[in-house]
C-alpha atoms as a PDB file:
ATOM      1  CA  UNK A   1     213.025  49.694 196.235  1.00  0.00           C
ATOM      2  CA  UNK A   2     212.592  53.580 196.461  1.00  0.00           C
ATOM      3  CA  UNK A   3     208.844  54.402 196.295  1.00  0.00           C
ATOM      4  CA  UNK A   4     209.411  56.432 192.776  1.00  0.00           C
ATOM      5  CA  UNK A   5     210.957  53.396 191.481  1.00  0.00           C
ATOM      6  CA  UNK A   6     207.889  51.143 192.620  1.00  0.00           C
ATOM      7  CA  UNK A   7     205.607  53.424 191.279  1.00  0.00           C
ATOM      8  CA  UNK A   8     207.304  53.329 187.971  1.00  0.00           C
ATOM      9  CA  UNK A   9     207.574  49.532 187.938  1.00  0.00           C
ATOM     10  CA  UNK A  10     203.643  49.237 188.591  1.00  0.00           C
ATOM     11  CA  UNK A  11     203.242  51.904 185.418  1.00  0.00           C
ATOM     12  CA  UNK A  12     205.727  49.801 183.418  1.00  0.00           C
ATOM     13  CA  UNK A  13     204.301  46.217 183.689  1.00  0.00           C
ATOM     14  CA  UNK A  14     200.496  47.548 184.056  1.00  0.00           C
ATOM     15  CA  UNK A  15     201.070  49.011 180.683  1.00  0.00           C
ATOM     16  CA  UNK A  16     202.257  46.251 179.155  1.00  0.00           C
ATOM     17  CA  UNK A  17     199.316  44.290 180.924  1.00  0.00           C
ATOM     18  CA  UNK A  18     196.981  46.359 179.888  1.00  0.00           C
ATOM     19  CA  UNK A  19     198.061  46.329 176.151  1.00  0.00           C
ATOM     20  CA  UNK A  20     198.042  42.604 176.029  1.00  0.00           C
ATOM     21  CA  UNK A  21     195.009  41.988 177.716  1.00  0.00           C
ATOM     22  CA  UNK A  22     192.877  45.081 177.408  1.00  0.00           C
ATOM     23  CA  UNK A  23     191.713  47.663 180.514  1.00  0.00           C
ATOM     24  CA  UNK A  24     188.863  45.647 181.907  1.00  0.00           C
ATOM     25  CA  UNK A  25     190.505  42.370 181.743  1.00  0.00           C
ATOM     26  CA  UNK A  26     193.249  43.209 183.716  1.00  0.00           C
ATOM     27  CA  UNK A  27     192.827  43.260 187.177  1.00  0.00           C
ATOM     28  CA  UNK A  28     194.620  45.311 190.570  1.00  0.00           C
ATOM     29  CA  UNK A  29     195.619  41.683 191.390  1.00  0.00           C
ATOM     30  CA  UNK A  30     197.464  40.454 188.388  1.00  0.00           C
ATOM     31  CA  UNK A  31     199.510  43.738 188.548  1.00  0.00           C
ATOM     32  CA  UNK A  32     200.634  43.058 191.980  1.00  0.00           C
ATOM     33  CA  UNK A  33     201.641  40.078 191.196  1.00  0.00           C
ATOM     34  CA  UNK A  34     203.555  40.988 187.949  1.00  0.00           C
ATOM     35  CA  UNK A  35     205.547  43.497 190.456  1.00  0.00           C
ATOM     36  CA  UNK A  36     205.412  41.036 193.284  1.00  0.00           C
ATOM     37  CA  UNK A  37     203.318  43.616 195.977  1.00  0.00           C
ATOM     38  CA  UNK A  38     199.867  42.442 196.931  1.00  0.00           C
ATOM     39  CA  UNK A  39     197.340  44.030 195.603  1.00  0.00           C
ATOM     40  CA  UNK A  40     196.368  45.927 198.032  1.00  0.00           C
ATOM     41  CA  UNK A  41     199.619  47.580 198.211  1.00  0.00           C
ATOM     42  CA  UNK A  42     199.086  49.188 194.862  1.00  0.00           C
ATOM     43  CA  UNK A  43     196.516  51.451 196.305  1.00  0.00           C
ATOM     44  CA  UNK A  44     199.648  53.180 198.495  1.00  0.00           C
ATOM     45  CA  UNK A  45     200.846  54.247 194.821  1.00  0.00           C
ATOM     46  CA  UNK A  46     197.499  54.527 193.254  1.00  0.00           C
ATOM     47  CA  UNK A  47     193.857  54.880 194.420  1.00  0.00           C
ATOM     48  CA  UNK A  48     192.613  52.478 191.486  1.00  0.00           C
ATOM     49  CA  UNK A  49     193.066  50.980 188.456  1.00  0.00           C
ATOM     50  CA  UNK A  50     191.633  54.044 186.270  1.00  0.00           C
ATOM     51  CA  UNK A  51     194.322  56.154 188.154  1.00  0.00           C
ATOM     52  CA  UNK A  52     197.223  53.986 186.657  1.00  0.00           C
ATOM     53  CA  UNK A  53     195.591  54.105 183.373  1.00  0.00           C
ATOM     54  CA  UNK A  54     195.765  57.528 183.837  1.00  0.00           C
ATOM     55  CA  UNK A  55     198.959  58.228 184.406  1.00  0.00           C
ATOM     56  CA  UNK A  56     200.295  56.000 181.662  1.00  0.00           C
ATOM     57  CA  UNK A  57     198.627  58.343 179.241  1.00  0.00           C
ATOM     58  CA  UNK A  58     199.454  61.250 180.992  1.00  0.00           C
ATOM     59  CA  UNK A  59     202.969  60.743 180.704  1.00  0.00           C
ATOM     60  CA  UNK A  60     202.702  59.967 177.206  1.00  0.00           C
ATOM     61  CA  UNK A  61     200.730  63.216 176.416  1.00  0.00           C
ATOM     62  CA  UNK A  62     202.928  65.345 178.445  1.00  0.00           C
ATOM     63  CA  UNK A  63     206.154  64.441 177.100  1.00  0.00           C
ATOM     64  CA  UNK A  64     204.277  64.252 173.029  1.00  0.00           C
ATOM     65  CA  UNK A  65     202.786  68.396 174.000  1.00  0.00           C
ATOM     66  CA  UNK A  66     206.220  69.477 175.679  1.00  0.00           C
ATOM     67  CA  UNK A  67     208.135  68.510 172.485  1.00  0.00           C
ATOM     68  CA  UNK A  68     205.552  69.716 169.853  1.00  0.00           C
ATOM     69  CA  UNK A  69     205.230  72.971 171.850  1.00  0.00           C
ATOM     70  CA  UNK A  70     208.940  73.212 171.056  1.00  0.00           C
ATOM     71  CA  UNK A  71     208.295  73.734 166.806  1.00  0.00           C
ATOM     72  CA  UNK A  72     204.970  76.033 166.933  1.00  0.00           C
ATOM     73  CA  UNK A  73     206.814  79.104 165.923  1.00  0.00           C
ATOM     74  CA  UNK A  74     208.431  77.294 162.573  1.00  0.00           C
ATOM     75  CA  UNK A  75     206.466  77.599 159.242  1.00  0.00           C
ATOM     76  CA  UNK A  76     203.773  75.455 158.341  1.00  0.00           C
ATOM     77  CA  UNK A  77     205.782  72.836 155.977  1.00  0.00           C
ATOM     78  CA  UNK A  78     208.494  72.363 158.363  1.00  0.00           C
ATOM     79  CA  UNK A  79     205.955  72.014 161.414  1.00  0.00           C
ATOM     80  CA  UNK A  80     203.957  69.260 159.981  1.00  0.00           C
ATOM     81  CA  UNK A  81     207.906  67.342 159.301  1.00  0.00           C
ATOM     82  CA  UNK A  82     207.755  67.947 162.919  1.00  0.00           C
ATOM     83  CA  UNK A  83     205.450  67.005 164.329  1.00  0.00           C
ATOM     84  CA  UNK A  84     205.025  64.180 161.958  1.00  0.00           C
ATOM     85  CA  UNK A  85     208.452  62.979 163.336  1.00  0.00           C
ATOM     86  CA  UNK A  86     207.316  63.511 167.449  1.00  0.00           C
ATOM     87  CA  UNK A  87     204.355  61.997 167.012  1.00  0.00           C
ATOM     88  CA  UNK A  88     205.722  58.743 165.480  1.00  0.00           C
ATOM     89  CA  UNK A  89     208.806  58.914 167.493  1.00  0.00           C
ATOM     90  CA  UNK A  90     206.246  58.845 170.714  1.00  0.00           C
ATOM     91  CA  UNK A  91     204.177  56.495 169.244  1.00  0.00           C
ATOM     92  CA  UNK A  92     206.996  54.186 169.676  1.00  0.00           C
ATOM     93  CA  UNK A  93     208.945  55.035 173.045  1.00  0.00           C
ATOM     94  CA  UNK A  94     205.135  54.860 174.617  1.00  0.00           C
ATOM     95  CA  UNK A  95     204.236  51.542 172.892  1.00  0.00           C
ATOM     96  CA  UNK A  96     201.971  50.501 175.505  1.00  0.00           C
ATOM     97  CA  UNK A  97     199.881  53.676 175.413  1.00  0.00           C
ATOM     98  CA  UNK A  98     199.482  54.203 172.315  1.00  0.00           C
ATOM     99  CA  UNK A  99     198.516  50.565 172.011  1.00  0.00           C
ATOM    100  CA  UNK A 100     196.109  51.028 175.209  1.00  0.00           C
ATOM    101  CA  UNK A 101     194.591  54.202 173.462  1.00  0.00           C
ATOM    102  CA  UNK A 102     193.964  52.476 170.213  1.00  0.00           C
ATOM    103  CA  UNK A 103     192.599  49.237 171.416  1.00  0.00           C
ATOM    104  CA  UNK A 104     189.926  51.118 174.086  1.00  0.00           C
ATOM    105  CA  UNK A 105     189.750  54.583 172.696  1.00  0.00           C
ATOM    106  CA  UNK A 106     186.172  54.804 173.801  1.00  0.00           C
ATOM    107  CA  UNK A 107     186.927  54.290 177.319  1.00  0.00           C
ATOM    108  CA  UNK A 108     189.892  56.750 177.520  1.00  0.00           C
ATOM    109  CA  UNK A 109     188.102  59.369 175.947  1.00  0.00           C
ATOM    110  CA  UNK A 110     184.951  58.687 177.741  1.00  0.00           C
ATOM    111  CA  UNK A 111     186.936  58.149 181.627  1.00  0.00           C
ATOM    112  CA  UNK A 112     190.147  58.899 181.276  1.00  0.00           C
ATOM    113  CA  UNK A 113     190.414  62.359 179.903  1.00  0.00           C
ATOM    114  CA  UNK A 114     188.656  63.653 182.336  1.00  0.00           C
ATOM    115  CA  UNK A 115     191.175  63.054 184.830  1.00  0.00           C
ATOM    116  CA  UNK A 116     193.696  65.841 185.949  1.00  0.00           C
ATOM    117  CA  UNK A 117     194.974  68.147 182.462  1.00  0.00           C
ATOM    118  CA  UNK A 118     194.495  64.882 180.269  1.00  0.00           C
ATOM    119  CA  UNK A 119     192.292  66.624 178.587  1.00  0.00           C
ATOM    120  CA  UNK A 120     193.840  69.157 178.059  1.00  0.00           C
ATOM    121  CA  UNK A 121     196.994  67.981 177.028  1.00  0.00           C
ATOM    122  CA  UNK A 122     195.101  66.390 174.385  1.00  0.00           C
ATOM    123  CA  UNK A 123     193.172  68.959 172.955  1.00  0.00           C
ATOM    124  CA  UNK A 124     196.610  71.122 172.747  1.00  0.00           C
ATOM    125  CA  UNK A 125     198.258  68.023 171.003  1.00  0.00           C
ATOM    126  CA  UNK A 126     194.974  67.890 168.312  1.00  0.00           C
ATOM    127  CA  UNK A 127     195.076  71.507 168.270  1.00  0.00           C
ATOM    128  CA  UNK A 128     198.568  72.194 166.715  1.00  0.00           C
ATOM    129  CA  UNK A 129     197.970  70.198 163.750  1.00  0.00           C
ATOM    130  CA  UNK A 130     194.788  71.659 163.283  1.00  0.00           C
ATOM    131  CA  UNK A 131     196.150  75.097 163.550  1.00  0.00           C
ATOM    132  CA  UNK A 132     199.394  74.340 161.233  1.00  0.00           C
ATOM    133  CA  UNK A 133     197.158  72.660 158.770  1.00  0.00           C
ATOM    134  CA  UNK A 134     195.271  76.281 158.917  1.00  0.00           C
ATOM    135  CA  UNK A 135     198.126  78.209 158.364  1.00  0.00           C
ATOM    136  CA  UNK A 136     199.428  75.999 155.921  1.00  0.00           C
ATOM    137  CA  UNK A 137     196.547  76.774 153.657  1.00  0.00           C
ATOM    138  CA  UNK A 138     195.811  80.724 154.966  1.00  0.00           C
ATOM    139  CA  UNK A 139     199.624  81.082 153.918  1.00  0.00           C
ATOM    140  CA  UNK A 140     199.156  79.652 150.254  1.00  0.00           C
ATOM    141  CA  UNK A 141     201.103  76.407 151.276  1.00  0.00           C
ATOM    142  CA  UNK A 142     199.152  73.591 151.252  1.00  0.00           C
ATOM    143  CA  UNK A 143     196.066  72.725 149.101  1.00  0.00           C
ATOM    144  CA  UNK A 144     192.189  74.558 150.152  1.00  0.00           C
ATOM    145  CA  UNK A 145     190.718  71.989 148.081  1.00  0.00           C
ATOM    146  CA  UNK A 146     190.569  69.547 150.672  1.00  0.00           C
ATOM    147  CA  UNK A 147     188.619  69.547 154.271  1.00  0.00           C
ATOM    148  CA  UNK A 148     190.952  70.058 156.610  1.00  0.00           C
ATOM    149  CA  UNK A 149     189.175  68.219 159.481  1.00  0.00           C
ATOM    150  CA  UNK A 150     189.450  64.923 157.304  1.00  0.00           C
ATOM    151  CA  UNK A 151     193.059  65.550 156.786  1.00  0.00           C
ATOM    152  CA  UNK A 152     193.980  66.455 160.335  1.00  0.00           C
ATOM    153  CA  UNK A 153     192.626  63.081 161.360  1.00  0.00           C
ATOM    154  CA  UNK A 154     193.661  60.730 158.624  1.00  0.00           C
ATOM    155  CA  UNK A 155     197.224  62.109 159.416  1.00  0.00           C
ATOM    156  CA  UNK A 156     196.906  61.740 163.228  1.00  0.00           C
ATOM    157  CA  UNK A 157     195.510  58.314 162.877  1.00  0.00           C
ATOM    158  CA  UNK A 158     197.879  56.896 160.091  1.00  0.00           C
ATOM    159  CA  UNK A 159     200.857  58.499 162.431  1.00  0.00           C
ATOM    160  CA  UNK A 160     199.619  57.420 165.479  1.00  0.00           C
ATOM    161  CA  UNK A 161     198.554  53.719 164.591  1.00  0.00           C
ATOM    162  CA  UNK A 162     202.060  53.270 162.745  1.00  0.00           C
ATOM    163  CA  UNK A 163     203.331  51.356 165.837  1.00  0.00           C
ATOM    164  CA  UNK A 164     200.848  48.946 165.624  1.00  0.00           C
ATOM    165  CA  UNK A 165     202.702  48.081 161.875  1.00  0.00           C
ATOM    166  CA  UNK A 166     205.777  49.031 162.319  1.00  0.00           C
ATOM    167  CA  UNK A 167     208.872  47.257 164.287  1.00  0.00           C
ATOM    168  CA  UNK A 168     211.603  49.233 163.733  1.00  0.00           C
ATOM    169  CA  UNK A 169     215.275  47.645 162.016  1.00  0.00           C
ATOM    170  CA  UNK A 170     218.016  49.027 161.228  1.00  0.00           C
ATOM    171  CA  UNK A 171     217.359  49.634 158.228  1.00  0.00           C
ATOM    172  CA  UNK A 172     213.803  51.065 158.786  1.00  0.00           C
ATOM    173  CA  UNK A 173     214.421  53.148 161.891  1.00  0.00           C
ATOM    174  CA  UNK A 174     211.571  55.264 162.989  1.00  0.00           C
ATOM    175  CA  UNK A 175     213.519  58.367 161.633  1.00  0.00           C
ATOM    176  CA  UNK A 176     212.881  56.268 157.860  1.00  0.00           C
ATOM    177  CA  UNK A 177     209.266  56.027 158.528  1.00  0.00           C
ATOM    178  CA  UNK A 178     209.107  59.426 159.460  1.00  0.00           C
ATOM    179  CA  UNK A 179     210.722  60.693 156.454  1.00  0.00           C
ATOM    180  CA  UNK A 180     208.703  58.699 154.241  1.00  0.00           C
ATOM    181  CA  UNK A 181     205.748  59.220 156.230  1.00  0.00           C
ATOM    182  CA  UNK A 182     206.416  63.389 155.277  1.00  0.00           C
ATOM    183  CA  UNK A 183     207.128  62.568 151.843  1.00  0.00           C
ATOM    184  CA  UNK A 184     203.342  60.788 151.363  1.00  0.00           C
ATOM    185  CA  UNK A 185     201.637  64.022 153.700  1.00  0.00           C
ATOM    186  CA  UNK A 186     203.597  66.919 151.823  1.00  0.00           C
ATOM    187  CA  UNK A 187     203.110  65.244 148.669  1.00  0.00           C
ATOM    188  CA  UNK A 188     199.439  65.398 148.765  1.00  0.00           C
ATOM    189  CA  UNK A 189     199.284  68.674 151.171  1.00  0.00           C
ATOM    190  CA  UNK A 190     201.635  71.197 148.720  1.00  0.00           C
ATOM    191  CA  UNK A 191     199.919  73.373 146.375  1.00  0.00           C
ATOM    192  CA  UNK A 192     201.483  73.018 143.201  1.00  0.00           C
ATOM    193  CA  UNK A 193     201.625  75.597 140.620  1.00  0.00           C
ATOM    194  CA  UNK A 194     199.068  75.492 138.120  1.00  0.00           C
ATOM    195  CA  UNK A 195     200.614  75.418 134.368  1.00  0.00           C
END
């Protein structure tokens, strides 16, 4: 096996690991074994078990910021339906981080971020909604009877945790959830004209 393709195996099954069982119960050994290497060999792909934690959520942010930095020049109303829609549609594709983020949130933020442009990549990800949420209101768009800050993270949460709920069908795709998902946040965001 190529050494990219190893590398990505150990992020693949220590993910899933790690979601099951949680961070500290998982240990350097139990992911060799899930990708048949002793455990030692894992620290030729990755100096420790913080490092592969790392780079599960690194990938995860990186792709989310690369496809929200994509919609920041589109209006308020129509950036929210976007990024509404990314950040459930990578809530999904990066199950296990998402899931590993919710479960041990305290220990990401308090280790993990500080790894690399985690960071970083975060606070541009919390960032954009903050600063469409802004506009949306500085432009007459959405409601200035509500605090923002309480808004920004209801939204984030509710979108982000939605994996936790929600197995996609056929019928409910994550594109459904999204729409309805924009439906409940512009409903309650708009400013409506007063009669």
């Amino acid at each position: 096996m190529e050494p990219q393709e190893r590398r990505q195996q150990i992020l693949d099954r220590a993910g899933e690991i790690f979601a099951i069982k949680g961070i500290a119960a998982t240990t350097i050994r139990e992911i060799g074994d899930a990708v048949g290497v002793r455990s030692g060999a894992l620290y030729h792909y990755f100096p420790s078990k913080d490092a592969i934690v790392a780079e599960i959520i690194r990938l995860y942010l990186e792709d989310l910021v690369d496809k929200v930095h994509a919609v920041t020049a589109v209006e308020p109303t129509k950036r929210i339906e976007a990024l509404s829609e990314i950040a459930l549609r990578c809530s999904h594709e990066y199950l296990h981080a998402t899931t590993m983020w919710r479960r041990e949130g305290d220990y990401i933020h308090a280790t993990i971020l500080e790894q690399g442009n985690i960071g970083e990549l975060y606070g541009q990800f919390e960032r954009e909604w903050s600063n469409t949420l802004a506009a949306g209101v500085d432009q007459g768009i959405f409601r200035d009877d509500v605090d923002l800050d309480v808004v920004d993270h209801m939204l984030r949460y509710a979108i982000w945790s939605s994996s936790e709920w929600h197995t996609p069908t056929e019928d409910k795709s994550v594109d459904w959830l999204a729409h309805e998902v924009v439906k409940v946040i512009l409903g309650g965001l708009l400013r409506t004209p007063k009669v």
